[in-house]
Protein backbone atom coordinates (compact mmCIF):
# COMPACT_ATOMS: atom_id res chain seq x y z
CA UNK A 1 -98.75 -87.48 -56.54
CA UNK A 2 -95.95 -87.55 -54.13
CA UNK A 3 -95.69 -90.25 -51.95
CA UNK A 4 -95.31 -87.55 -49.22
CA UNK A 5 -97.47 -85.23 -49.92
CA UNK A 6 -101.31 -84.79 -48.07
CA UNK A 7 -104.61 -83.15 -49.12
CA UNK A 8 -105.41 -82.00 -44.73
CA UNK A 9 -104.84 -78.58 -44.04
CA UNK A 10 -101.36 -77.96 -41.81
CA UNK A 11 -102.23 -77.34 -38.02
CA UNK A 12 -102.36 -74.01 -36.87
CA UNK A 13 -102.01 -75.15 -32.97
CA UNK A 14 -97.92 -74.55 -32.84
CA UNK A 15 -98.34 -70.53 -33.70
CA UNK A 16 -101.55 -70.60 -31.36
CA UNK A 17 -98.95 -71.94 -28.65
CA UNK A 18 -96.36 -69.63 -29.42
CA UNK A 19 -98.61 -66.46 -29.35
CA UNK A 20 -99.90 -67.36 -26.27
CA UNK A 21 -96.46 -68.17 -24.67
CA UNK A 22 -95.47 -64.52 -25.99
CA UNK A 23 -98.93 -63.16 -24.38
CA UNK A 24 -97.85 -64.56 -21.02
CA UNK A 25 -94.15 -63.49 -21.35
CA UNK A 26 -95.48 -59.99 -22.05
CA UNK A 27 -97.91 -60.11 -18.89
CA UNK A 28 -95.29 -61.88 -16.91
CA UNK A 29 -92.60 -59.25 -17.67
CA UNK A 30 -95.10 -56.39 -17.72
CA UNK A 31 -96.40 -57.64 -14.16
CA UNK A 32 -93.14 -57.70 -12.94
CA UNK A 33 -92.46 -54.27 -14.07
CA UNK A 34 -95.55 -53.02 -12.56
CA UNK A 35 -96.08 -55.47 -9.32
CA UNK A 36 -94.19 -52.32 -7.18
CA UNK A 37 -96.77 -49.86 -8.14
CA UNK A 38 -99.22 -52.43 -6.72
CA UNK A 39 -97.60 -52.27 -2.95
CA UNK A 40 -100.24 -52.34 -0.02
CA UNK A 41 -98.19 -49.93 2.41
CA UNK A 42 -99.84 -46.70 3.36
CA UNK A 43 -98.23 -43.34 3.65
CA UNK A 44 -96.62 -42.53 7.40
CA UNK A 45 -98.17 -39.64 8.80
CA UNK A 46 -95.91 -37.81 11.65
CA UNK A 47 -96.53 -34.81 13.55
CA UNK A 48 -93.94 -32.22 15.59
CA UNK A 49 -94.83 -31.49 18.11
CA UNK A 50 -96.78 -34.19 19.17
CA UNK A 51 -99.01 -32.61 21.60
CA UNK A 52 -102.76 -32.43 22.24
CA UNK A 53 -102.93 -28.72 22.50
CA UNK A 54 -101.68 -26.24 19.62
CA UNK A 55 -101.10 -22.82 19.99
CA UNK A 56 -99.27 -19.70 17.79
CA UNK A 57 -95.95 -21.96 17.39
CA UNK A 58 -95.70 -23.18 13.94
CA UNK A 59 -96.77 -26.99 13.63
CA UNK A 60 -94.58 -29.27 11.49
CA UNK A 61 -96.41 -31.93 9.27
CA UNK A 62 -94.46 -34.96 7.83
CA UNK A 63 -95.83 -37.55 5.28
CA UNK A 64 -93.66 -40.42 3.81
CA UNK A 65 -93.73 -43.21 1.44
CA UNK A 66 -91.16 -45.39 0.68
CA UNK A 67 -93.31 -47.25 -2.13
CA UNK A 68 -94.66 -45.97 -5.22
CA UNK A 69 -94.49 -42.58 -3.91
CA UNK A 70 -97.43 -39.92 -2.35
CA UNK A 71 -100.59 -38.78 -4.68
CA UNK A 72 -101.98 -36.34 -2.52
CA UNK A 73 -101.80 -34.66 0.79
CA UNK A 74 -104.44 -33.04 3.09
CA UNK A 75 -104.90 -31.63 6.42
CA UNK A 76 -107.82 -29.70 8.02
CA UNK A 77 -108.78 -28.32 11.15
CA UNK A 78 -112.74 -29.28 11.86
CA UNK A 79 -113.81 -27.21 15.12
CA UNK A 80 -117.59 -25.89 15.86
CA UNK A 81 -119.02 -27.30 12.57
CA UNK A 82 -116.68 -25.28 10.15
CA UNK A 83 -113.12 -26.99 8.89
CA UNK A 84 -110.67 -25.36 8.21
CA UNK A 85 -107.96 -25.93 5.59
CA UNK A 86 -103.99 -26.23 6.52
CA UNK A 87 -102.87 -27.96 3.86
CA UNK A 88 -103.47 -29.63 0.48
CA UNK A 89 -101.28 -30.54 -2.10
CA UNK A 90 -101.51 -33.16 -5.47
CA UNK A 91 -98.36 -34.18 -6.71
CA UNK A 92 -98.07 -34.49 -10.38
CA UNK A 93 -95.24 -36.61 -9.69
CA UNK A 94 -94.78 -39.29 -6.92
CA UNK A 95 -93.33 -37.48 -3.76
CA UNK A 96 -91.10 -39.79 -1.21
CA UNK A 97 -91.55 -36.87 1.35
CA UNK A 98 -93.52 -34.07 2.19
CA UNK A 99 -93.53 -31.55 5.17
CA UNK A 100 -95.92 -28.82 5.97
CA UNK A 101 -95.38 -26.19 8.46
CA UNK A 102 -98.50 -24.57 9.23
CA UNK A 103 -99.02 -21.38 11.67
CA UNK A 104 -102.42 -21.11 13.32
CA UNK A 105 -102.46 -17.82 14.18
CA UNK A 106 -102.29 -17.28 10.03
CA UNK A 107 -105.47 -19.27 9.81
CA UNK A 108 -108.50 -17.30 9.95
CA UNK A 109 -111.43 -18.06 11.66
CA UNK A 110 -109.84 -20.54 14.20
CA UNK A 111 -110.93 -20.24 18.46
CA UNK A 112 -109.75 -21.30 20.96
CA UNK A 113 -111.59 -24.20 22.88
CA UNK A 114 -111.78 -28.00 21.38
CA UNK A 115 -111.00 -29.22 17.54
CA UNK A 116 -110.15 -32.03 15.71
CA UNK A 117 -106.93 -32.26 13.44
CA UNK A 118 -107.29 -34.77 10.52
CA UNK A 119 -104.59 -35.68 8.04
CA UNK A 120 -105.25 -37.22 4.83
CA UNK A 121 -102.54 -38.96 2.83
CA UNK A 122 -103.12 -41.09 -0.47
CA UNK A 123 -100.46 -42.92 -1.76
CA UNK A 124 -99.60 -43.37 -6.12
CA UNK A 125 -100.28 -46.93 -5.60
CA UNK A 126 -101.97 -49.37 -7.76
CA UNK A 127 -103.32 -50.98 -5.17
CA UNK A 128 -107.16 -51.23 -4.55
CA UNK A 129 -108.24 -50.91 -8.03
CA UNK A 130 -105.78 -48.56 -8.85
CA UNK A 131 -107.19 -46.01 -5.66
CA UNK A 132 -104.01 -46.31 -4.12
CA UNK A 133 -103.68 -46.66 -0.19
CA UNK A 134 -104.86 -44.16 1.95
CA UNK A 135 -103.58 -43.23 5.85
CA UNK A 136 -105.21 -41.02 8.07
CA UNK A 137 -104.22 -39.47 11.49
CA UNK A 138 -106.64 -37.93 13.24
CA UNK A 139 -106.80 -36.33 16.92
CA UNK A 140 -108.64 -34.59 18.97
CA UNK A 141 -106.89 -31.45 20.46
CA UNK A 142 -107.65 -28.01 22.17
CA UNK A 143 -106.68 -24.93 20.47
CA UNK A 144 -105.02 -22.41 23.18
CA UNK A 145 -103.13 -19.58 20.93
CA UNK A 146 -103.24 -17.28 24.38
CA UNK A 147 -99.61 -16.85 25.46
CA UNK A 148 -99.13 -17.64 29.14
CA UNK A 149 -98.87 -13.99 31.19
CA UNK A 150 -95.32 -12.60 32.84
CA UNK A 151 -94.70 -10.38 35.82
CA UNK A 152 -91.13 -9.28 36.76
CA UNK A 153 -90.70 -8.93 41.02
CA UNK A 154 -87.21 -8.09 41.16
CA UNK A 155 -84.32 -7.63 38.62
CA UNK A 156 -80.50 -6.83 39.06
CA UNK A 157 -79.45 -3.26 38.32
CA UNK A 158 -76.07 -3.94 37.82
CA UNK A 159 -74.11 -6.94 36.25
CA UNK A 160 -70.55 -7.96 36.21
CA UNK A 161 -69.06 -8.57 31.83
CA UNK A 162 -68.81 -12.32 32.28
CA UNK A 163 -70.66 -12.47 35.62
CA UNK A 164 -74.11 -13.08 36.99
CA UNK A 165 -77.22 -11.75 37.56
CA UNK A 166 -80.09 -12.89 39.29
CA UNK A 167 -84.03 -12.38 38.99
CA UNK A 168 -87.37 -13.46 39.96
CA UNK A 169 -90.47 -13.44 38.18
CA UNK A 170 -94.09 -15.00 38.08
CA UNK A 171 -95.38 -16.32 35.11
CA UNK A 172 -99.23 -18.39 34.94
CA UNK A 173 -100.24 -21.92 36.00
CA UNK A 174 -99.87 -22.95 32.10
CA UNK A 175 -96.44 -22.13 31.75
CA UNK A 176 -93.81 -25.10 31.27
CA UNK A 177 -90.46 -24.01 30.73
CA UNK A 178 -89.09 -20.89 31.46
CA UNK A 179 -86.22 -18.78 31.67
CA UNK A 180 -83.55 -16.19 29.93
CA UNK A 181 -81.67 -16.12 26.57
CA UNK A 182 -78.47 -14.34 25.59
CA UNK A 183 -76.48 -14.92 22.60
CA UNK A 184 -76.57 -18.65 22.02
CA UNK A 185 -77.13 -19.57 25.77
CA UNK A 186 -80.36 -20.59 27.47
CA UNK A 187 -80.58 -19.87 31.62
CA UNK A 188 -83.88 -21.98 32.99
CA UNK A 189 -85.94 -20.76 35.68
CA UNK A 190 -87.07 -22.43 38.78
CA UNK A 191 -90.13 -22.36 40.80
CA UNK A 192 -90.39 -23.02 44.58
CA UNK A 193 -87.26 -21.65 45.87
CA UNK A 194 -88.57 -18.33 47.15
CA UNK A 195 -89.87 -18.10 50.44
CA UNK A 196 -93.57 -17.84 51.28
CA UNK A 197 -93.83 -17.54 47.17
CA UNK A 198 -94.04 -20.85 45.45
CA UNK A 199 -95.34 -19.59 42.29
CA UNK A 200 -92.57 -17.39 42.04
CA UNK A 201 -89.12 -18.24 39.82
CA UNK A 202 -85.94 -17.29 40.19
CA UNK A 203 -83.44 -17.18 37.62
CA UNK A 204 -79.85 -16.85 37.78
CA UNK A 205 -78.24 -16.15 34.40
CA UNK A 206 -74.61 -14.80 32.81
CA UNK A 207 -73.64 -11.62 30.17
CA UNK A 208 -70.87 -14.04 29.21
CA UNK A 209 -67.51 -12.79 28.59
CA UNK A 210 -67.67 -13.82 24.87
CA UNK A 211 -71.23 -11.89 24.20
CA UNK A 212 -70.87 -8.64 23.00
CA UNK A 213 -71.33 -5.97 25.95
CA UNK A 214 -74.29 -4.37 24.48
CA UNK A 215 -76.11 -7.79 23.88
CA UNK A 216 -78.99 -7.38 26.57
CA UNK A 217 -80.72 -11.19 27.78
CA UNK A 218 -84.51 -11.87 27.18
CA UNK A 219 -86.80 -13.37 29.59
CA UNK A 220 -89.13 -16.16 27.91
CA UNK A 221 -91.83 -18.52 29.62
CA UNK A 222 -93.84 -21.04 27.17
CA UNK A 223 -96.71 -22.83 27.45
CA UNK A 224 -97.53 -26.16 26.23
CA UNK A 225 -99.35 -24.80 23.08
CA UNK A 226 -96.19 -23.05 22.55
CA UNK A 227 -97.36 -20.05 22.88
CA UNK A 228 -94.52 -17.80 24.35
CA UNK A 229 -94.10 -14.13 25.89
CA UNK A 230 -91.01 -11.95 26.03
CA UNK A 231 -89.60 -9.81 28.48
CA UNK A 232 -86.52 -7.75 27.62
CA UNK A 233 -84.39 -7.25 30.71
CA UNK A 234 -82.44 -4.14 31.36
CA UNK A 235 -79.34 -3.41 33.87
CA UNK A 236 -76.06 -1.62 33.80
CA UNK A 237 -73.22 -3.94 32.74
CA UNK A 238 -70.33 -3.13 34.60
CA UNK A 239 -67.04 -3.32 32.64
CA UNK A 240 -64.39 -6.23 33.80
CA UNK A 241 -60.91 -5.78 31.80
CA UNK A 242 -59.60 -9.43 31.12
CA UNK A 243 -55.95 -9.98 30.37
CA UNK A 244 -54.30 -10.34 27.76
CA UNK A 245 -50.78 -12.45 28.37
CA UNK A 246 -48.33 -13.85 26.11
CA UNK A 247 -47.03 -17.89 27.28
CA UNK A 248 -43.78 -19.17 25.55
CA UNK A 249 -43.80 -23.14 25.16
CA UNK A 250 -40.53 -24.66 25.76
CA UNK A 251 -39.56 -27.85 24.19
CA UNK A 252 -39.04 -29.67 27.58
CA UNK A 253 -42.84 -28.72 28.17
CA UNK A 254 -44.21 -29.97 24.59
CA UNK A 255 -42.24 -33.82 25.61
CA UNK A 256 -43.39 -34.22 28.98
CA UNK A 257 -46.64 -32.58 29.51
CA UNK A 258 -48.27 -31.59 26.12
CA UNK A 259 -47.63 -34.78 23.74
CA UNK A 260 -48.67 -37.36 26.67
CA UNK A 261 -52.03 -36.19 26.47
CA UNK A 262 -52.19 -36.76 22.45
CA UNK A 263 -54.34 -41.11 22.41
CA UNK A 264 -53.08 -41.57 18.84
CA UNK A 265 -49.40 -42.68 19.72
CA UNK A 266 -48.73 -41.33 16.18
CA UNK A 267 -49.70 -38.08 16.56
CA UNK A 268 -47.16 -37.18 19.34
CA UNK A 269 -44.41 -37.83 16.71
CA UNK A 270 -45.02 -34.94 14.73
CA UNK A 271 -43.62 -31.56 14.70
CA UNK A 272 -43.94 -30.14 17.99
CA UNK A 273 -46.15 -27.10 16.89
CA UNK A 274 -48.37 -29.43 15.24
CA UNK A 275 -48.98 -31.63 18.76
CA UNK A 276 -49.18 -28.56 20.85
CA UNK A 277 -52.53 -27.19 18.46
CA UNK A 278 -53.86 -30.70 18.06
CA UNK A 279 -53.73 -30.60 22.33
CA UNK A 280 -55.11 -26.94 22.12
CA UNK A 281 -58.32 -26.50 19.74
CA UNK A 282 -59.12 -30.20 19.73
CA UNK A 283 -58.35 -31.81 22.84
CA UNK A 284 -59.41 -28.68 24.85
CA UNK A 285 -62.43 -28.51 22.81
CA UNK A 286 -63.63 -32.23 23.54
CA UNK A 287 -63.06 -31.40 27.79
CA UNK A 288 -64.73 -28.19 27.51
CA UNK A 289 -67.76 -29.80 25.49
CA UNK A 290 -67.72 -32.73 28.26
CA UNK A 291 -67.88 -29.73 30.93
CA UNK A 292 -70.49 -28.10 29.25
CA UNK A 293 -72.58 -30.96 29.13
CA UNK A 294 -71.95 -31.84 32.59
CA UNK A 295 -72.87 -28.54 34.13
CA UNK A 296 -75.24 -27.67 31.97
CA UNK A 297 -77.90 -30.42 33.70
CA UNK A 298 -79.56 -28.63 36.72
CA UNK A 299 -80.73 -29.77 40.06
CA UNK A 300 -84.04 -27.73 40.37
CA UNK A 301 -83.28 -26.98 44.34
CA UNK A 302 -80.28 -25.00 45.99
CA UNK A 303 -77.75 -26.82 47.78
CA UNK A 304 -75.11 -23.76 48.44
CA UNK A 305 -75.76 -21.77 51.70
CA UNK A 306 -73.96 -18.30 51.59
CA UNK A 307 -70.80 -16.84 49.95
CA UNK A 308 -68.27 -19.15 48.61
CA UNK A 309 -64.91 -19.91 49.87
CA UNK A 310 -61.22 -19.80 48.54
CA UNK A 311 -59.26 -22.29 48.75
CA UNK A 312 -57.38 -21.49 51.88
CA UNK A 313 -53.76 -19.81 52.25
CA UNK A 314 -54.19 -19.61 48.28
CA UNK A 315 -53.33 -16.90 46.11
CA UNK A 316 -54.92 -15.52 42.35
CA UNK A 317 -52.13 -16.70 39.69
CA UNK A 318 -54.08 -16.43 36.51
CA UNK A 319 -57.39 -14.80 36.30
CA UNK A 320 -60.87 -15.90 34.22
CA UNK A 321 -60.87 -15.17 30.26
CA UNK A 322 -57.56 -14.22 29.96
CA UNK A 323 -56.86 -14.49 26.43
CA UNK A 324 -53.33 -16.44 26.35
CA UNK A 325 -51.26 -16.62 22.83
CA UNK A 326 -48.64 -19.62 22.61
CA UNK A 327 -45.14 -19.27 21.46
CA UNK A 328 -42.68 -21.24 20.28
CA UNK A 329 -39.37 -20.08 18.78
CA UNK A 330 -40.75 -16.48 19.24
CA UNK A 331 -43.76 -17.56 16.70
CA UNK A 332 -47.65 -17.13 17.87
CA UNK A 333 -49.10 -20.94 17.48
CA UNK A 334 -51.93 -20.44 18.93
CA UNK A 335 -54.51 -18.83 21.47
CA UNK A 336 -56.74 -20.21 24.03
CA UNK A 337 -59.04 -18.00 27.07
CA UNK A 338 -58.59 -19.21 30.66
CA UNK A 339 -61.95 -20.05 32.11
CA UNK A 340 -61.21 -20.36 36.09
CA UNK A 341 -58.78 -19.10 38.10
CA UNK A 342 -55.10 -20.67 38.81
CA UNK A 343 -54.67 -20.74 42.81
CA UNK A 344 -51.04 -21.44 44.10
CA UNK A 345 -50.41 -23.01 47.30
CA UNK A 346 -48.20 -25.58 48.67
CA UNK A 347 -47.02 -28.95 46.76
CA UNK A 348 -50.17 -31.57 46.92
CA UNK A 349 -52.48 -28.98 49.29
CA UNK A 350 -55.56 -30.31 50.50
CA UNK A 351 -58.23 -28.85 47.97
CA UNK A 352 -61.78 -27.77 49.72
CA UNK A 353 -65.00 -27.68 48.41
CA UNK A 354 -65.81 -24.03 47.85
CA UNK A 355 -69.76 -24.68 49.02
CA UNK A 356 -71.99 -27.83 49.45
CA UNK A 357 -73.08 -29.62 47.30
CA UNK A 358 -73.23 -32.90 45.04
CA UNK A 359 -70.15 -34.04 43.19
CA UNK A 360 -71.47 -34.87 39.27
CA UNK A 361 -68.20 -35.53 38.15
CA UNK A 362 -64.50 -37.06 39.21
CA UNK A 363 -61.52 -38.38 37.61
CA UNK A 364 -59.46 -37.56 34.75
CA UNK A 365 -60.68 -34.55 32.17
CA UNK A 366 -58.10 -34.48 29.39
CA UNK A 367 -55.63 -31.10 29.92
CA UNK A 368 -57.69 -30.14 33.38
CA UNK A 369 -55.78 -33.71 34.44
CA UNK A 370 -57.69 -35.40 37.79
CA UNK A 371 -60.94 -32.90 38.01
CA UNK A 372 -63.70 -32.76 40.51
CA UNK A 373 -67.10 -30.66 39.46
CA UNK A 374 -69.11 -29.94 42.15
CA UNK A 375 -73.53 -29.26 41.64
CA UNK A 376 -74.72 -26.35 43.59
CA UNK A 377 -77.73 -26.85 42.41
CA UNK A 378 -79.65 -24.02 39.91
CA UNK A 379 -77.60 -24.62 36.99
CA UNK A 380 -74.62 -23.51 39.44
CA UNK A 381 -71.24 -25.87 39.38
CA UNK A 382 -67.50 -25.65 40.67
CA UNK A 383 -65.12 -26.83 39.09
CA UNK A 384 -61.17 -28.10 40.74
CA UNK A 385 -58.66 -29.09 38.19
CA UNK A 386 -55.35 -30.62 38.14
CA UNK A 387 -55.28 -32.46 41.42
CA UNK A 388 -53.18 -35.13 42.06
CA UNK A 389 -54.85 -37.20 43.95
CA UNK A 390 -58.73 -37.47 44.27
CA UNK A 391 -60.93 -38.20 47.90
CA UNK A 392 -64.54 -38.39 46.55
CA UNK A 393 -66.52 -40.07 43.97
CA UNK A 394 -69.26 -39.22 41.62
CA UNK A 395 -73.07 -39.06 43.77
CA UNK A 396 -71.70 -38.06 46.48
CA UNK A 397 -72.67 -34.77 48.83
CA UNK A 398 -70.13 -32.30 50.06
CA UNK A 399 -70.04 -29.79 52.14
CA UNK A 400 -68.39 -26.44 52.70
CA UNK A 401 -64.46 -26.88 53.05
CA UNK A 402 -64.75 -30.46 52.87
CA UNK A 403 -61.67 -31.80 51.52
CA UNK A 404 -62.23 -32.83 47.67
CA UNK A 405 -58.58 -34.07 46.89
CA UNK A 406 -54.97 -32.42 46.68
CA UNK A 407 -53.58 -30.38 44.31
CA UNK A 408 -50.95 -31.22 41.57
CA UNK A 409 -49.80 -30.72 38.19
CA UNK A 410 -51.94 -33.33 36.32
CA UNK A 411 -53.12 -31.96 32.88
CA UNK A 412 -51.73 -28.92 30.69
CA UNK A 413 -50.18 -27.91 34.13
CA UNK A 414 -46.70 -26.33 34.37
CA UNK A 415 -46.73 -26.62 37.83
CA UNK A 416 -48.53 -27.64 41.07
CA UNK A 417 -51.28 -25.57 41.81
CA UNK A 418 -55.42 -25.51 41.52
CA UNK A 419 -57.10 -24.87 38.67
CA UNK A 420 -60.69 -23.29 39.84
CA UNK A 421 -63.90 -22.89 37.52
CA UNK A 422 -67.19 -21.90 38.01
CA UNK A 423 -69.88 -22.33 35.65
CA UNK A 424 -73.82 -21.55 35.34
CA UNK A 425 -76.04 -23.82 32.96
CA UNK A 426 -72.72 -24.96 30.78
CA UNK A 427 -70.83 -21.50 30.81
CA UNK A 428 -68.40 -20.54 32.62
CA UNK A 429 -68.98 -17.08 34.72
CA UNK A 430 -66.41 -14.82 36.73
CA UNK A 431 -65.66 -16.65 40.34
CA UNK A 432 -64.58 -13.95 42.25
CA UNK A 433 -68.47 -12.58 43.08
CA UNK A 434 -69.25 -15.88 44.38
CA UNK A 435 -66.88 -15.55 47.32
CA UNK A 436 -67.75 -11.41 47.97
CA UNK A 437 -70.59 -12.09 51.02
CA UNK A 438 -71.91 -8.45 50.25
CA UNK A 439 -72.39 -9.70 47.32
CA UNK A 440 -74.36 -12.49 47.77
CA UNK A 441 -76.30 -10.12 50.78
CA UNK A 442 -77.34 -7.88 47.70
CA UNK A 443 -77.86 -9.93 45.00
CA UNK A 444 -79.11 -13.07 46.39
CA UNK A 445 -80.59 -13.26 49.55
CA UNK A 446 -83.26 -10.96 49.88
CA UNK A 447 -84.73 -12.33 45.72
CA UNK A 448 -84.94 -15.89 48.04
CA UNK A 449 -86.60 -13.82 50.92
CA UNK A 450 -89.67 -12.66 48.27
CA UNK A 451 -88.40 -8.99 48.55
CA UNK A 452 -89.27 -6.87 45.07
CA UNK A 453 -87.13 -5.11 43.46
CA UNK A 454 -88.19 -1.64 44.99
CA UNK A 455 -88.07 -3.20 48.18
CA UNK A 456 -84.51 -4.20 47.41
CA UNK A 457 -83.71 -1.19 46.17
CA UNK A 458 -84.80 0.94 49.15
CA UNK A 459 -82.72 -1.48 51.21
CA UNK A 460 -79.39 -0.92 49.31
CA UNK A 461 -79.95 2.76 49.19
CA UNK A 462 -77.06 5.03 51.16
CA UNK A 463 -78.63 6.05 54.61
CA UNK A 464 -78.67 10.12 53.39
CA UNK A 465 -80.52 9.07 50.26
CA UNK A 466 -82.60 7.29 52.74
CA UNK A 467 -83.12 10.25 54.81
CA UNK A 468 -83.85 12.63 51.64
CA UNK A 469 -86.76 10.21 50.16
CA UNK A 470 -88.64 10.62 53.32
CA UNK A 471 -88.40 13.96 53.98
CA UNK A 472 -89.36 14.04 50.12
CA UNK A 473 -92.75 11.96 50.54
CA UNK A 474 -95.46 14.00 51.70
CA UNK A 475 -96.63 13.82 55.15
CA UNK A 476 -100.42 12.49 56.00
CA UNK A 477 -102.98 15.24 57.63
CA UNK A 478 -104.12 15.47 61.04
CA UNK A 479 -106.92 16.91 60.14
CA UNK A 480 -110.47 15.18 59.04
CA UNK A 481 -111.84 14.74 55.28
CA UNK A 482 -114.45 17.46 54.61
CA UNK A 483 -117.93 15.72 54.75
């Protein structure tokens, strides 16, 4: 027999160890794989609008889970015993996201009066013995799918292409915003301005002069459910030719008063077509979105009194939406409209405030140069342009003729003179009705006094047409009812 050789049976202890250190890798690297799938984070359950009353407007639903993804989805309606289903979903595969946009006048078998929404959201999770985590919203809300009710008391029979019009209406207690829509632009209402009528609203909207002429506006009011009703409004839109003109650029006018305007240094070396369209369309476009967003805020109350005023001794250069094309070298560059009116008066004139008001904005506006914008209140702003020197500061209140600056050449200005804009909620409207009295005597005044539209009507009627309705209305008898 060897000397090294043994009759006990080899240890099996090292392969023991080394399965068992290969069992552990395995769990180790398969818990590791799977340890995500075991997060604890429930779904995120959002809903648009958050409100406790729901109504015909479509409801959005959004669930979200940023770990192992959404199992299932469910939302129901529970009112007077019965619930109702708006939504339920299983995902065969883990969803990040899900939205639901349910309509409750599509559900059948929904009231108004008191419900409870509940939303049920499980997530693919591991987690609690593989159940996965579960979030629920739930609220209790009152179902109001009536839409609030609309009455029209007087209306405009006639409107300027690019001016305004002006109505006033009564809508119920539940209504919360208000007012009318044409084209892409939105005209609130306001309550409390009509005399002896609190209830009442008056609206002043615009046909804007880049809506199509037979676009017609829409009266809407909204409740908080929502719920909305429509009134289309009717008038005669009376035609207003804008200009068309045709402005050479010289090069002495691309150096000194287009290419200062251009920030980027660079940019004012190029070509000087290039500078003049950069100053144009983008420049142009950034003051005119700052305007926009400026007057479009509205003070709910009227601070005007009366017809507007013209700057004094100061005469119409340019009118409102002309369309201008740019030359240069006899080539069309470019075109831009010309919303205000130019007013040309002597070097550095003293520059008035057109009606009272609040000034929301002063300093320097890009190619309108030094700029004062004036709240009327209503949605209703003036705007001054170009001026070389400025007397007031933002906050404070103005009033009619009050000096607002002087006039100058600041801007895209070839020359001294007042650049002169108004605008209602953001757009800018035609300026010359705001300084016709008559007009404001028509339009205006007697909506504030709580007349109706007949009543208004009758009023502005020609004293023979006057004359011929009453001999037209049938007289009342002298003699007594038969018994």
């Amino acid at each position: 027999m060897s000397t090294f050789s043994s009759d006990r049976p080899r240890s099996k202890r090292p392969v023991l160890i080394a399965l068992l250190l290969i069992v552990i890798a395995a769990m180790a690297g398969g818990g590791f794989l799977l340890w995500p799938r075991f997060e604890s984070a429930p779904p995120q359950i959002a809903v648009s609008p958050d409100v406790d009353v729901l109504g015909v407007a479509p409801l959005e639903i959004q669930v979200t889970d940023k770990g192992a993804g959404l199992r299932s989805v469910t939302a129901t309606l529970s009112q007077g015993g019965s619930a109702h289903s708006l939504a339920a979903e299983q995902f065969a595969q883990p969803a990040s996201e899900k939205k639901f946009k349910v309509a409750l006048a599509k559900v059948s078998g929904v009231k108004e009066g008191p419900a409870v929404l509940r939303i049920t959201a499980r997530d693919a999770s591991l987690w609690r013995f593989f159940s996965g985590n579960e979030a629920v919203l739930e609220k209790n809300v009152t179902i109001d799918i009536t839409p609030p009710t609309l009455d029209l008391i007087a209306d405009d029979r006639y409107v300027n292409f690019g001016g305004v019009g002006v109505i006033v209406y009564k809508a119920s207690a539940d209504t919360v915003a208000s007012g009318v829509k044409i084209g892409q632009h939105f005209f609130p209402g306001f309550p409390g301005q009509v005399k002896d009528h609190p209830e009442y609203f008056i609206a002043l909207f615009a046909h804007p002069y880049d809506v199509p002429a037979e676009a017609r506006p829409t009266l809407i009011v909204t409740d908080k459910a929502g719920n909305r009703r429509e009134l289309r409004l009717a008038y005669e839109l009376k035609d207003v030719r804008y200009r068309k003109s045709t402005l050479p650029l010289s090069d002495g006018f691309l150096q000194n008063k287009v290419a200062p305007l251009l920030a980027d240094a660079a940019a004012r070396q190029g070509a000087a077509k290039d500078v003049f369209v950069a100053v144009n369309r983008a420049l142009r476009k950034e003051n005119e979105d700052r305007i926009a967003a400026i007057t479009g805020k509205a003070t709910p109350s009227m601070l005007w009194q009366g017809a507007f005023v013209q700057l004094s001794n100061s005469k119409v250069e340019a009118n409102f939406a002309d369309q201008r094309t740019y030359t240069y070298g006899g080539e069309a560059i470019d075109t831009a409209y010309h919303l205000g009116y130019d007013l040309s008066v002597t070097k550095h004139y003293p520059v008035e405030a057109a009606n009272s008001g609040k000034v929301a904005f002063a300093g320097d506006l890009g190619i309108y140069g030094g700029t004062v914008i004036v709240d009327h209140g209503l949605g209703l702003y003036t705007l001054y342009g170009h001026l070389s020197s400025i007397d007031v500061k933002e906050g404070d209140s103005v009033a009619k003729r009050q000096a607002l600056g002087k006039t100058g050449e600041t801007g895209l200005a070839a020359g001294d003179h007042l650049h002169y804009g108004v605008y209602l909620a953001g757009v800018a409207v035609l300026p010359v009705e705001w300084w016709d009295q008559k007009w404001i005597d028509d339009n205006i005044t007697p909506k504030l006094e709580g007349r109706s539209g007949q009543e208004i009507a009758q009023a502005q009627q020609p004293a023979k047409a006057k004359k011929a309705t009453a001999k037209a209305a049938p007289k009342a008898s002298a003699k007594k009812p038969r018994q």
